[in-house]
PDB file of N, CA and C in Angstrom:
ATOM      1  N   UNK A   1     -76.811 -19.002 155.200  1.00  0.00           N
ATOM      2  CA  UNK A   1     -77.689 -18.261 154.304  1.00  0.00           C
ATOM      3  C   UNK A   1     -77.783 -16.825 154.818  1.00  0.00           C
ATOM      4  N   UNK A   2     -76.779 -15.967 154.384  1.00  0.00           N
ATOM      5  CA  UNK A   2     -76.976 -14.544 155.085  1.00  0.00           C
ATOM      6  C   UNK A   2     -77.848 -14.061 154.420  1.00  0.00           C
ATOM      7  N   UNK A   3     -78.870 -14.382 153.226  1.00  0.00           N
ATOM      8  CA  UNK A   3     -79.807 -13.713 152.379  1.00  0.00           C
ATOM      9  C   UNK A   3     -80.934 -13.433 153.606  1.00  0.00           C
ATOM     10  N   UNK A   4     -81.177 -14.393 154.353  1.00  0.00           N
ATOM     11  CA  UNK A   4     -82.318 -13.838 155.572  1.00  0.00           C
ATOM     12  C   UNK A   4     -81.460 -12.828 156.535  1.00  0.00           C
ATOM     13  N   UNK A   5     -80.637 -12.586 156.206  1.00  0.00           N
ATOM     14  CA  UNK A   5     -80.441 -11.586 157.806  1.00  0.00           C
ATOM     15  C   UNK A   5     -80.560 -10.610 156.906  1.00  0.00           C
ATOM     16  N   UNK A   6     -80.216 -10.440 155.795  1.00  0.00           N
ATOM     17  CA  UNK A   6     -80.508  -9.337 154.940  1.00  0.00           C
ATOM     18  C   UNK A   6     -82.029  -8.743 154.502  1.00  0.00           C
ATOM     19  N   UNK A   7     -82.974  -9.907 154.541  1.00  0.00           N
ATOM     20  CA  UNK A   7     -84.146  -9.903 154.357  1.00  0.00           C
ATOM     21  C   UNK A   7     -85.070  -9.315 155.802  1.00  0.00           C
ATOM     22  N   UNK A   8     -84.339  -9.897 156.782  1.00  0.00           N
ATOM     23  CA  UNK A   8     -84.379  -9.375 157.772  1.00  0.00           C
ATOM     24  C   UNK A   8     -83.899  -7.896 157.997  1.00  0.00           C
ATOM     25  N   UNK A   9     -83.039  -7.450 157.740  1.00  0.00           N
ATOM     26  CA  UNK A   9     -82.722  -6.380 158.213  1.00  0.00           C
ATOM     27  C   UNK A   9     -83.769  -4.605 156.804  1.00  0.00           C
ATOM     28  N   UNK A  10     -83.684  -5.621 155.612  1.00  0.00           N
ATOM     29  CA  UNK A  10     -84.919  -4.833 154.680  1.00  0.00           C
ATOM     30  C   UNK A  10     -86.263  -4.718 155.481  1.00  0.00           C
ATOM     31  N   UNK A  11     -86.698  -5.624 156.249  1.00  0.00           N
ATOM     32  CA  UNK A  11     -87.937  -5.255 156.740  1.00  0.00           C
ATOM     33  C   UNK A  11     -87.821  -4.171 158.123  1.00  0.00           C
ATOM     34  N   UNK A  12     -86.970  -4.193 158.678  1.00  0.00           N
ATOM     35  CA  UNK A  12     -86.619  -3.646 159.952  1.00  0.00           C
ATOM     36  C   UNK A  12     -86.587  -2.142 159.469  1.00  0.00           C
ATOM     37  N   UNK A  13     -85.880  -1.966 158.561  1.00  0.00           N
ATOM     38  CA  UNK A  13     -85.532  -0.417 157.652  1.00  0.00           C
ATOM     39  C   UNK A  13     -86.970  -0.169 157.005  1.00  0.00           C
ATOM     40  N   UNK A  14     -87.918  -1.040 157.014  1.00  0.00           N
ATOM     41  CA  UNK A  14     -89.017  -0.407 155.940  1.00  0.00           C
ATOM     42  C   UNK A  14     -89.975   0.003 156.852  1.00  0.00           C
ATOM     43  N   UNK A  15     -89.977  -0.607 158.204  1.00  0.00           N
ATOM     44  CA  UNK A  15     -90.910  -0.817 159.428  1.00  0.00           C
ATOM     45  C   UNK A  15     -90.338   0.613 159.764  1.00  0.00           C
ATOM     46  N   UNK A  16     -88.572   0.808 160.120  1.00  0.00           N
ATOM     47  CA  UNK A  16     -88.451   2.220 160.882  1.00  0.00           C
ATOM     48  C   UNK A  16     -88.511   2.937 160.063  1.00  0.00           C
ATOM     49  N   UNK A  17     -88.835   3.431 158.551  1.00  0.00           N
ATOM     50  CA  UNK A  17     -89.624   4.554 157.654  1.00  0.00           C
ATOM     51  C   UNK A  17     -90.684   4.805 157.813  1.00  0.00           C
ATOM     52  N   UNK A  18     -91.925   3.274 158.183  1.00  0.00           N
ATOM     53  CA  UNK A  18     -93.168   3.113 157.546  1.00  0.00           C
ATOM     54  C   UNK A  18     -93.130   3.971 159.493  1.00  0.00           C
ATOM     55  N   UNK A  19     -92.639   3.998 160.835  1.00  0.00           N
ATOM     56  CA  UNK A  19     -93.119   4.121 161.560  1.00  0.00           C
ATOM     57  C   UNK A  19     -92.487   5.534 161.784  1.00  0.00           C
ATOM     58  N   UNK A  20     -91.823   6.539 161.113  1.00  0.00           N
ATOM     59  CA  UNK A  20     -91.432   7.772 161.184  1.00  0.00           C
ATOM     60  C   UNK A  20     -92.806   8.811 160.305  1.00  0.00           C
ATOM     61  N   UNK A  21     -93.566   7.979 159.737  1.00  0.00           N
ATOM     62  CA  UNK A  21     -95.186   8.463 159.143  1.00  0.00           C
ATOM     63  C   UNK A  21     -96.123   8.248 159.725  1.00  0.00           C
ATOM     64  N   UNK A  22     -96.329   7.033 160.361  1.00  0.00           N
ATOM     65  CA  UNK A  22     -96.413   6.523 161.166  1.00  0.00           C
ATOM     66  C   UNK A  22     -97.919   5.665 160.139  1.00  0.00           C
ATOM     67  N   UNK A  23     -97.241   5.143 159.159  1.00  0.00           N
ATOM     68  CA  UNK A  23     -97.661   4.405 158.377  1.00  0.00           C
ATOM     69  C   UNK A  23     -98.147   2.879 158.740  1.00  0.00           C
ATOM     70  N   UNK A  24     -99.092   2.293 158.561  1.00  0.00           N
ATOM     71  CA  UNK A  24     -99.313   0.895 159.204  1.00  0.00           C
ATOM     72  C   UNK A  24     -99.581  -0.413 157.974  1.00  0.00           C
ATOM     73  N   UNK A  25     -98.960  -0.165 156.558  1.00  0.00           N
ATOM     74  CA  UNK A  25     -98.987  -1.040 155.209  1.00  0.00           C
ATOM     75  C   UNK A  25     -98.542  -0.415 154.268  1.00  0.00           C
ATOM     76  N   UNK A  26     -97.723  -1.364 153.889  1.00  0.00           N
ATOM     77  CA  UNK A  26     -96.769  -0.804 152.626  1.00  0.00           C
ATOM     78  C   UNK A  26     -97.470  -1.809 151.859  1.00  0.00           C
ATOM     79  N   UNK A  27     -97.334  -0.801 150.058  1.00  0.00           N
ATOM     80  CA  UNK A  27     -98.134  -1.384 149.034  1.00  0.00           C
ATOM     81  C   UNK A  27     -96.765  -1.687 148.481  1.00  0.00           C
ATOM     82  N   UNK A  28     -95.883  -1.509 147.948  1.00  0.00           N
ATOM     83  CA  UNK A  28     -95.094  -1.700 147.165  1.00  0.00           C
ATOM     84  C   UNK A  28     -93.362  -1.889 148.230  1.00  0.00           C
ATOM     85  N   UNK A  29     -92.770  -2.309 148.051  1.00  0.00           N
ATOM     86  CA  UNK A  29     -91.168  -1.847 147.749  1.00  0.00           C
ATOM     87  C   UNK A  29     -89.962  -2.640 146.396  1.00  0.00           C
ATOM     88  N   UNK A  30     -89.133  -1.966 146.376  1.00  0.00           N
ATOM     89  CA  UNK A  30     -88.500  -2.066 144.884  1.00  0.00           C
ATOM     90  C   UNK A  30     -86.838  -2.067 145.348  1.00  0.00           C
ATOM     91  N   UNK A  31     -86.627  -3.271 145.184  1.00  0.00           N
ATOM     92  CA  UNK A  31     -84.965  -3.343 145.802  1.00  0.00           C
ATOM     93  C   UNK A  31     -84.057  -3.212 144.655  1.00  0.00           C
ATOM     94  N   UNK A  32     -82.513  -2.828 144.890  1.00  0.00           N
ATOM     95  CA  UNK A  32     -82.170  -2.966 143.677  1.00  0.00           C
ATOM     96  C   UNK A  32     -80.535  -4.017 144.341  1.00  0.00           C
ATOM     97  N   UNK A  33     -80.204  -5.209 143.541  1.00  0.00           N
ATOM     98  CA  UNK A  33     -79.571  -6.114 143.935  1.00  0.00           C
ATOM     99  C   UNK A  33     -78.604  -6.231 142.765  1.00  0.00           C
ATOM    100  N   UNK A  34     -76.928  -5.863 143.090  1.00  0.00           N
ATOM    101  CA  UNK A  34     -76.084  -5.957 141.832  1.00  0.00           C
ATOM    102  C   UNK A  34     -75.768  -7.670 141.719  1.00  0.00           C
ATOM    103  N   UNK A  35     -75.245  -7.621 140.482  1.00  0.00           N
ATOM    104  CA  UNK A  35     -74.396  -8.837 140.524  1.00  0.00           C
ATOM    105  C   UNK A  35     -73.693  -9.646 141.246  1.00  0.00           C
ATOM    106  N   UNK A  36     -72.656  -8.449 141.037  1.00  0.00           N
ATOM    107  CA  UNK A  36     -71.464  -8.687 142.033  1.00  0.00           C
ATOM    108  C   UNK A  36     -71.899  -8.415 143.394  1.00  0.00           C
ATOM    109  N   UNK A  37     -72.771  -8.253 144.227  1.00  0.00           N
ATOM    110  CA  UNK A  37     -73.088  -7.938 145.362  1.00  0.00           C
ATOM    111  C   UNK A  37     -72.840  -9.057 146.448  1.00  0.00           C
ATOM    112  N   UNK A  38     -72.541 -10.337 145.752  1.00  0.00           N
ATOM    113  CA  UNK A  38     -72.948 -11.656 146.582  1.00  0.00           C
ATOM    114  C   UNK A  38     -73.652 -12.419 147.012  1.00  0.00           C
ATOM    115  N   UNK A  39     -75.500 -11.591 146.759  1.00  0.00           N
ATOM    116  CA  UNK A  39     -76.718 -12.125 147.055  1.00  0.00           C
ATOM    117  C   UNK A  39     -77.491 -13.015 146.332  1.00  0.00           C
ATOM    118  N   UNK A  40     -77.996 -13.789 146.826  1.00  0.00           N
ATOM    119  CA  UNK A  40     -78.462 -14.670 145.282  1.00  0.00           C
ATOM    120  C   UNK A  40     -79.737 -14.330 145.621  1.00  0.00           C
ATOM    121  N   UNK A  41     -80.438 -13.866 144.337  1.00  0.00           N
ATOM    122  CA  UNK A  41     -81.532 -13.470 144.415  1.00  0.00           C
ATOM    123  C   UNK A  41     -82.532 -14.120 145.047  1.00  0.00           C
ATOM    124  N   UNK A  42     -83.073 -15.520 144.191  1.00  0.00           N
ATOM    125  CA  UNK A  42     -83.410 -16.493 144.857  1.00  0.00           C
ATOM    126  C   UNK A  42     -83.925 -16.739 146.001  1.00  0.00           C
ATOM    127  N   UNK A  43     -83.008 -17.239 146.495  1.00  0.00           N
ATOM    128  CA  UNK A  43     -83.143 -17.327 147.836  1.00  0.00           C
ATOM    129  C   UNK A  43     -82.977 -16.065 149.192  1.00  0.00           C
ATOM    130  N   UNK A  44     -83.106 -14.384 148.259  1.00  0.00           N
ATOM    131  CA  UNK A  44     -83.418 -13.530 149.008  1.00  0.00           C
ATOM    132  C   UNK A  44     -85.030 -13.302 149.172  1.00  0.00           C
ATOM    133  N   UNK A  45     -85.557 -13.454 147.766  1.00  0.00           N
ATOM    134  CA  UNK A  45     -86.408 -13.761 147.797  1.00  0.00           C
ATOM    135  C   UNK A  45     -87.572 -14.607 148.604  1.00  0.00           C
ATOM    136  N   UNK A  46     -87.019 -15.889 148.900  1.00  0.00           N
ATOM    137  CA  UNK A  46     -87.396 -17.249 149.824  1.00  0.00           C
ATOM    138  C   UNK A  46     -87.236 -16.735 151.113  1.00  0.00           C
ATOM    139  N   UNK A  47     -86.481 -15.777 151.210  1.00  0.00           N
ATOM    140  CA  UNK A  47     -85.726 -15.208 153.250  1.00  0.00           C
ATOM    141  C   UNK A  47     -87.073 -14.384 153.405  1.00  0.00           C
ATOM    142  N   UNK A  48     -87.383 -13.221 152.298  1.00  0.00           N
ATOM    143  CA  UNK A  48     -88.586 -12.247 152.434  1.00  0.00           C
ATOM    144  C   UNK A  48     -89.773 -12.890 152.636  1.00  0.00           C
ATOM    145  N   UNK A  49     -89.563 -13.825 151.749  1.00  0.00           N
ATOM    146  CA  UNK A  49     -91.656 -14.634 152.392  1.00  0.00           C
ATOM    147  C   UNK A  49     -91.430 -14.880 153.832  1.00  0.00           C
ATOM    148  N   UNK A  50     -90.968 -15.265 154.643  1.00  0.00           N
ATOM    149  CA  UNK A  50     -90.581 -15.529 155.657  1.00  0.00           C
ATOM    150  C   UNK A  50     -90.436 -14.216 156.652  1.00  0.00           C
ATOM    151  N   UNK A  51     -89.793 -13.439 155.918  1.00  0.00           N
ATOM    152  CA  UNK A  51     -89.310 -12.214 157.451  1.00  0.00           C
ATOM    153  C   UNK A  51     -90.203 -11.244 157.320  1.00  0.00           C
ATOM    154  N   UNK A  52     -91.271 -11.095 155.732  1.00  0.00           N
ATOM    155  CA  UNK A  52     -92.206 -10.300 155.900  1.00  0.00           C
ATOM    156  C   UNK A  52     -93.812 -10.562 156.452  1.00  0.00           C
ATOM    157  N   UNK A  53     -93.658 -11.787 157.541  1.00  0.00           N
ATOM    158  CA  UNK A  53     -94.476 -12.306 157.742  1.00  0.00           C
ATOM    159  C   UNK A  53     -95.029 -11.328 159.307  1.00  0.00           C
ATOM    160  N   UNK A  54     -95.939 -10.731 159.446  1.00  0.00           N
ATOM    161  CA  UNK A  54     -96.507 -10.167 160.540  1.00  0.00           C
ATOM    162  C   UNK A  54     -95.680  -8.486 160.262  1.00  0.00           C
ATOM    163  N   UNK A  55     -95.717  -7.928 159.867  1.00  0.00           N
ATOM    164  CA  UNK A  55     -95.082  -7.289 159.477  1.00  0.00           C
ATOM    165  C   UNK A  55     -95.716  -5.962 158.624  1.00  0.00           C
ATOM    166  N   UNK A  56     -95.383  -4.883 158.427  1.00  0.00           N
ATOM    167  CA  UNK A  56     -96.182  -3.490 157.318  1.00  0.00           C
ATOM    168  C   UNK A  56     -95.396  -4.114 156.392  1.00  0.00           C
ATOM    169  N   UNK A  57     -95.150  -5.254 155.729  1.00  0.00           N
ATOM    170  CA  UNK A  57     -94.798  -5.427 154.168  1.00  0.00           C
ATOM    171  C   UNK A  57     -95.076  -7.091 154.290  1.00  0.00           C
ATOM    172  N   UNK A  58     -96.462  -7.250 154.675  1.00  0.00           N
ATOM    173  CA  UNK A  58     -97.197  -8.474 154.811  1.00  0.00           C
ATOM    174  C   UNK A  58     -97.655  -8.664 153.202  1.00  0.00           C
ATOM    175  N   UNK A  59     -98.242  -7.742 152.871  1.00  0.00           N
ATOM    176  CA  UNK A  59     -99.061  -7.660 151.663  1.00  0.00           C
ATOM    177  C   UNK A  59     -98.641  -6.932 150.501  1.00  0.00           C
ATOM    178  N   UNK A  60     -97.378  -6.745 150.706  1.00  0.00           N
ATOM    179  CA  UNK A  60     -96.513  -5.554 149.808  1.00  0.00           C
ATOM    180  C   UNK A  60     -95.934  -6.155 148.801  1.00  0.00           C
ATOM    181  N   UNK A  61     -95.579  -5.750 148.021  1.00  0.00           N
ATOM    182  CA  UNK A  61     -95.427  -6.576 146.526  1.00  0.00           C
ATOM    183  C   UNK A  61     -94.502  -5.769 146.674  1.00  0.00           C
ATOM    184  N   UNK A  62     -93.102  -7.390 146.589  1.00  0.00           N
ATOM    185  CA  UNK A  62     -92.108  -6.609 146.595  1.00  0.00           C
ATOM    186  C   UNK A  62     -91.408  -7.264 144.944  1.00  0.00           C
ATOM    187  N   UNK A  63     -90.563  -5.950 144.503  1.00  0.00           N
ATOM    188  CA  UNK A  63     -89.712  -5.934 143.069  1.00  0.00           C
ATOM    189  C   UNK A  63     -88.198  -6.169 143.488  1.00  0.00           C
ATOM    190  N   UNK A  64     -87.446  -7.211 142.432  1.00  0.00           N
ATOM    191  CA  UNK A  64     -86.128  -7.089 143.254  1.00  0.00           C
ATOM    192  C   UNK A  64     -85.643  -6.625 141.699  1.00  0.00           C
ATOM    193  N   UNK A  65     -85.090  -5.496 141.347  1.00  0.00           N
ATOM    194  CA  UNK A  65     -84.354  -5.671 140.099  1.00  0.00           C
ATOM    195  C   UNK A  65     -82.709  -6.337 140.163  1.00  0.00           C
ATOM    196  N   UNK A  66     -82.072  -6.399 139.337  1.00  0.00           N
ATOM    197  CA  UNK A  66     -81.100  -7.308 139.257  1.00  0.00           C
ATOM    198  C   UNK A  66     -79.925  -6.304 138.573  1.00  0.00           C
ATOM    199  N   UNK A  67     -79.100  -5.529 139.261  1.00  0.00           N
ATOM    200  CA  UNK A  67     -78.532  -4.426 138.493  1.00  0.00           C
ATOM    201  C   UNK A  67     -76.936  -5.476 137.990  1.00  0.00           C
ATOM    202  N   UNK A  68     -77.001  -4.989 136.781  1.00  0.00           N
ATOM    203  CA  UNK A  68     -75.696  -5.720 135.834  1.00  0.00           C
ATOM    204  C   UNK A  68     -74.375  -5.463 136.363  1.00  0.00           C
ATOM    205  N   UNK A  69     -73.286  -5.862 136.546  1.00  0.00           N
ATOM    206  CA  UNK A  69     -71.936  -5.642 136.746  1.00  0.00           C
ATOM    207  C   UNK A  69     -71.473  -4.836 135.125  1.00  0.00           C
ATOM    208  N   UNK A  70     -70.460  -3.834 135.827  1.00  0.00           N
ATOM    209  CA  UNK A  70     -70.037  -3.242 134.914  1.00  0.00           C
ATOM    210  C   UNK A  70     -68.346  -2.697 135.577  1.00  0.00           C
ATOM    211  N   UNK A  71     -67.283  -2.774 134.839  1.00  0.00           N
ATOM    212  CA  UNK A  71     -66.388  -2.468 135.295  1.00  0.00           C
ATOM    213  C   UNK A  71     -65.072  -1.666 134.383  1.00  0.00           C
ATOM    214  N   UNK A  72     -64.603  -0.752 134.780  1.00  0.00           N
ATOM    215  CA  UNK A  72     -63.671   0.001 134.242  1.00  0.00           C
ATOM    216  C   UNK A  72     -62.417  -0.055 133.908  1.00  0.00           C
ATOM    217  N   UNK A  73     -61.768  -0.272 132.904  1.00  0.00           N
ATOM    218  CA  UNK A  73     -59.993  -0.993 133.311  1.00  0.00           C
ATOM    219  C   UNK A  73     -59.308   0.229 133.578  1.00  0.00           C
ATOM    220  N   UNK A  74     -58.091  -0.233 134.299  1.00  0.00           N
ATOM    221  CA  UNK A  74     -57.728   0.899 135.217  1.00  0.00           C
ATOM    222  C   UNK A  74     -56.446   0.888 134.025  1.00  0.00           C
ATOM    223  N   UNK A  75     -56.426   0.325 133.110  1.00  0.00           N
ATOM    224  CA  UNK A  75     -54.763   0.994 132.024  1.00  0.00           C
ATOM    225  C   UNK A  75     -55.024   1.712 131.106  1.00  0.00           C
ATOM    226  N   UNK A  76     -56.351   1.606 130.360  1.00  0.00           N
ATOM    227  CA  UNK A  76     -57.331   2.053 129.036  1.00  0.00           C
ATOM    228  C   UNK A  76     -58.492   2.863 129.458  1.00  0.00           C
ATOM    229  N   UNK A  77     -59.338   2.595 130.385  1.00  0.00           N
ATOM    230  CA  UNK A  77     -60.774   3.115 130.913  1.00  0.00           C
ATOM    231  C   UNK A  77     -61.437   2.763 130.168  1.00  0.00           C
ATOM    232  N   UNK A  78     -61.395   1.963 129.619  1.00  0.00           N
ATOM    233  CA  UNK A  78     -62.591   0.492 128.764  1.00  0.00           C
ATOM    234  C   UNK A  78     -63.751   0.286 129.440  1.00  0.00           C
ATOM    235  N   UNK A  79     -65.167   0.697 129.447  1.00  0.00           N
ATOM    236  CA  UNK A  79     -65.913  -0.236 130.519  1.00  0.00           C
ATOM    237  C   UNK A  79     -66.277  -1.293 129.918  1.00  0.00           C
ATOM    238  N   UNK A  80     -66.668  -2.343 130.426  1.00  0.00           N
ATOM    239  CA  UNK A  80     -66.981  -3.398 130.131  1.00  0.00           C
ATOM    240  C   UNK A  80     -67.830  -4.472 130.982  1.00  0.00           C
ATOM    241  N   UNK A  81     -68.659  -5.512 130.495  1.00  0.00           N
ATOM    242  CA  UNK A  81     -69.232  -6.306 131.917  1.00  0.00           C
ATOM    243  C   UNK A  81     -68.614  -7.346 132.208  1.00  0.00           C
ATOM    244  N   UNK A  82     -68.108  -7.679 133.446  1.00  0.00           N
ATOM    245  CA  UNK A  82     -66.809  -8.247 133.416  1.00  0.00           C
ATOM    246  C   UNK A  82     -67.921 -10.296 133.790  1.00  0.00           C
ATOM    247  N   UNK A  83     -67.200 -11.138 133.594  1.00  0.00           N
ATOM    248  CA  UNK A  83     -67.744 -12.405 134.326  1.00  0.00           C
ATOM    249  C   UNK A  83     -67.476 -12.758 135.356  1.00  0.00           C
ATOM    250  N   UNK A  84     -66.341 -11.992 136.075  1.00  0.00           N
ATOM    251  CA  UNK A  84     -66.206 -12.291 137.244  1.00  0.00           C
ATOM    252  C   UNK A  84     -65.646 -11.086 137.995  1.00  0.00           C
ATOM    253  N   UNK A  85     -65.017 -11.470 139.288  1.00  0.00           N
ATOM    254  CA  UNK A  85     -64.474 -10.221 139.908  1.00  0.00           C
ATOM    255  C   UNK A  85     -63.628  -9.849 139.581  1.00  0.00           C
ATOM    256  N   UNK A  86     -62.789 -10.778 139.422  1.00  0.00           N
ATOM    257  CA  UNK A  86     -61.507 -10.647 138.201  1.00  0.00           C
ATOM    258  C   UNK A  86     -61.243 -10.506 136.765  1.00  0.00           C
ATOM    259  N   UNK A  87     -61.747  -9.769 136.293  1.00  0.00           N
ATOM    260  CA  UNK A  87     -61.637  -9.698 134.489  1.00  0.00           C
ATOM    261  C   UNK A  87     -61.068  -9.450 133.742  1.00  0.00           C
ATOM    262  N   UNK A  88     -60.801  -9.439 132.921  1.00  0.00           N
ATOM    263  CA  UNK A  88     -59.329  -9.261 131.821  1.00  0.00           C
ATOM    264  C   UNK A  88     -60.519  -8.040 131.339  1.00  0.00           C
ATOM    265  N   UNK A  89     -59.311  -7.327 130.685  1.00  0.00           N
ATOM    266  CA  UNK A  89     -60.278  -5.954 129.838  1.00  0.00           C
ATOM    267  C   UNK A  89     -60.429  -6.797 128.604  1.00  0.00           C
ATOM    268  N   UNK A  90     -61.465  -6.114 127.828  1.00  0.00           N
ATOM    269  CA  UNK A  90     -61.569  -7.165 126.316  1.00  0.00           C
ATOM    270  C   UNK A  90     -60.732  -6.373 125.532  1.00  0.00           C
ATOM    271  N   UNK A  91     -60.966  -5.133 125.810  1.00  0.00           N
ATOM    272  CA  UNK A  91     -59.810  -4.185 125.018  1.00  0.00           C
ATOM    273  C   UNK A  91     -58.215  -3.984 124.841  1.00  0.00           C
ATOM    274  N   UNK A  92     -58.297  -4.584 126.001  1.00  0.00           N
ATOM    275  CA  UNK A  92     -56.290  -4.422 125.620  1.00  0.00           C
ATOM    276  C   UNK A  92     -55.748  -5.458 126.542  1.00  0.00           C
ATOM    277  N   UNK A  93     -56.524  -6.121 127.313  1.00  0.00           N
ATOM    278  CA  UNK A  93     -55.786  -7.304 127.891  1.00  0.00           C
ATOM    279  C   UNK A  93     -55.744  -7.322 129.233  1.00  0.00           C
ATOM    280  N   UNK A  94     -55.856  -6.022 130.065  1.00  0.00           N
ATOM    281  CA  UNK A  94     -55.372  -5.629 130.830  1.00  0.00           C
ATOM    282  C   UNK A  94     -56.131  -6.744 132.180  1.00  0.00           C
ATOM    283  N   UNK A  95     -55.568  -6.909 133.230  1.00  0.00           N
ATOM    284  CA  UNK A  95     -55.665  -7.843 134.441  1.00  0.00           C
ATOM    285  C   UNK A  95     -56.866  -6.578 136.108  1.00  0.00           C
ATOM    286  N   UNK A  96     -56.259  -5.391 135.724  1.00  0.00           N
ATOM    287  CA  UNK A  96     -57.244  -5.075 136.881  1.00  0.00           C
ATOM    288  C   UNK A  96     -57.749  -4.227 136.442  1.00  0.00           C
ATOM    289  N   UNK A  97     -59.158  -4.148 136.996  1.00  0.00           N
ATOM    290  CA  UNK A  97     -60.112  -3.563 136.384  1.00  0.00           C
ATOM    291  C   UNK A  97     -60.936  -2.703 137.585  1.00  0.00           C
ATOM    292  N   UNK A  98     -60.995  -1.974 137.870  1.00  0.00           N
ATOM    293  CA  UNK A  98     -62.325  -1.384 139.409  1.00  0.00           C
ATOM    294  C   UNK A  98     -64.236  -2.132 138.542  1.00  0.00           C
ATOM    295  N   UNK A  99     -64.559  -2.465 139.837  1.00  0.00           N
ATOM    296  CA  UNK A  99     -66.268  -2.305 139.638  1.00  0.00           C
ATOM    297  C   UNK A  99     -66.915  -0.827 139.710  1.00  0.00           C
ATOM    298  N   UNK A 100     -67.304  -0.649 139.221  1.00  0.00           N
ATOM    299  CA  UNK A 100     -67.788   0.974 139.051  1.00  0.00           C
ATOM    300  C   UNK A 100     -69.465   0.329 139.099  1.00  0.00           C
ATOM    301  N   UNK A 101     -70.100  -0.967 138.827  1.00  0.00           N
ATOM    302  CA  UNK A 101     -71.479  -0.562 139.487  1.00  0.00           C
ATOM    303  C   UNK A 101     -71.797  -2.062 139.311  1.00  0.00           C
ATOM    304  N   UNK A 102     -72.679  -2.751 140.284  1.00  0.00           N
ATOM    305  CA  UNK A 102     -73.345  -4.341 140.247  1.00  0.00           C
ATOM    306  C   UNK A 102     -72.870  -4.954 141.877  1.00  0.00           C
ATOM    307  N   UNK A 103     -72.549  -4.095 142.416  1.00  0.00           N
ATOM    308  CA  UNK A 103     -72.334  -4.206 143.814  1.00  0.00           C
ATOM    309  C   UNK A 103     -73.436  -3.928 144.841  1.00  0.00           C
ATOM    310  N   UNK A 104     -74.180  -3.153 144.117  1.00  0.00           N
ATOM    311  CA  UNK A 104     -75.679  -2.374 145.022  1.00  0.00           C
ATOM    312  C   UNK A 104     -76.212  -3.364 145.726  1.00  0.00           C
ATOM    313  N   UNK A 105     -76.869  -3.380 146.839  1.00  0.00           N
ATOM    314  CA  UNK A 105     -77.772  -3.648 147.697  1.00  0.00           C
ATOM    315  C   UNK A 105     -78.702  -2.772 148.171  1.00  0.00           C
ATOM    316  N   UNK A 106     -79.365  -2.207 147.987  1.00  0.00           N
ATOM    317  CA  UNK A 106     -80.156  -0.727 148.336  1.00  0.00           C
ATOM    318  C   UNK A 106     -81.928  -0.988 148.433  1.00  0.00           C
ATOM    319  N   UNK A 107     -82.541  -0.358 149.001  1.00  0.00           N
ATOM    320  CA  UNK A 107     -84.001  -0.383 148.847  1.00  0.00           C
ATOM    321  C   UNK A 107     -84.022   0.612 148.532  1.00  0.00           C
ATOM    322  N   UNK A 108     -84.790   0.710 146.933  1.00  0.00           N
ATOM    323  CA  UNK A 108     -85.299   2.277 145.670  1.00  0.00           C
ATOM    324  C   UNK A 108     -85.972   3.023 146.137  1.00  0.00           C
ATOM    325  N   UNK A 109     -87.030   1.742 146.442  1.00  0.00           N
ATOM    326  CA  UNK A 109     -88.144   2.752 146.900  1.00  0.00           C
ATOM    327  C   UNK A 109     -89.684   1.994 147.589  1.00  0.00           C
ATOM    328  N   UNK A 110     -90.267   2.362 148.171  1.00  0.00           N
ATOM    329  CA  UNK A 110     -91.125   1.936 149.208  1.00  0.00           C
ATOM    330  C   UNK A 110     -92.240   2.979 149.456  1.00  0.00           C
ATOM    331  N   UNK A 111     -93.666   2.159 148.985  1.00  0.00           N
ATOM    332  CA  UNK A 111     -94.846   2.281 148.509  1.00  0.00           C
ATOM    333  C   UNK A 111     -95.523   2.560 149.319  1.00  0.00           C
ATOM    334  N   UNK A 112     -96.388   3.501 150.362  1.00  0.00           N
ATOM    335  CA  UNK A 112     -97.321   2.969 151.367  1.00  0.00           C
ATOM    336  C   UNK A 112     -98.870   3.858 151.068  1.00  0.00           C
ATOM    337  N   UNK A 113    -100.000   2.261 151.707  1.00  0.00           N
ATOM    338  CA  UNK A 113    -101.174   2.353 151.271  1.00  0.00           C
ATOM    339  C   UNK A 113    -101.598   3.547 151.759  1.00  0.00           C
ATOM    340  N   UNK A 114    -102.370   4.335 151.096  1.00  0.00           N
ATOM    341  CA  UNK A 114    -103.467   5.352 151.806  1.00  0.00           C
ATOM    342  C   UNK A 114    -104.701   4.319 152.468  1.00  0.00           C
TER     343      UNK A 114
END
């Protein structure tokens, strides 16, 4: 389950922001998690109750958005949302395609209490 080392390593990054302010509670943070990224939400989710335990994002309400796969064919420049990593273009048939976005893993943005 690498979703906790990831969950793990979101709190570690929010702790060394929240402690460059020298902030002691975060109200909010807002992740953004692609498709294609490999993470299952889920159970990133299930890793965070857990790793934000004792922690400046004890009480923080966290948002995970879910960013869509979208991908470009490299014969036409069709974008399209593909179903897998591998997608046929719908437009002309074509076999390879680049991901141009649903790969993200990123933290948006991060809230802290006055």
């Amino acid at each position: 389950m690498h979703e906790l080392s990831i969950a793990m390593n979101i709190v570690e990054i929010v702790e060394e922001h929240a402690g460059t302010y020298e902030i002691n509670s975060v109200s909010d943070v807002e992740i953004d998690v692609g498709r294609m990224s490999g993470v299952v939400i889920d159970a990133l989710r299930f890793a965070l109750e857990e790793a934000v335990k004792s922690s400046v994002m004890e009480s923080a309400k966290i948002s995970i958005n879910e960013i869509p796969a979208k991908s470009r064919c490299l014969a036409c420049s069709h974008e399209f949302e593909p179903d897998d990593i591998i997608a046929v273009c719908p437009e002309c048939g074509h076999l390879y395609a680049d991901i141009i976005s649903g790969k993200e893993l990123k933290i948006r943005k991060i809230r802290y209490e006055e």
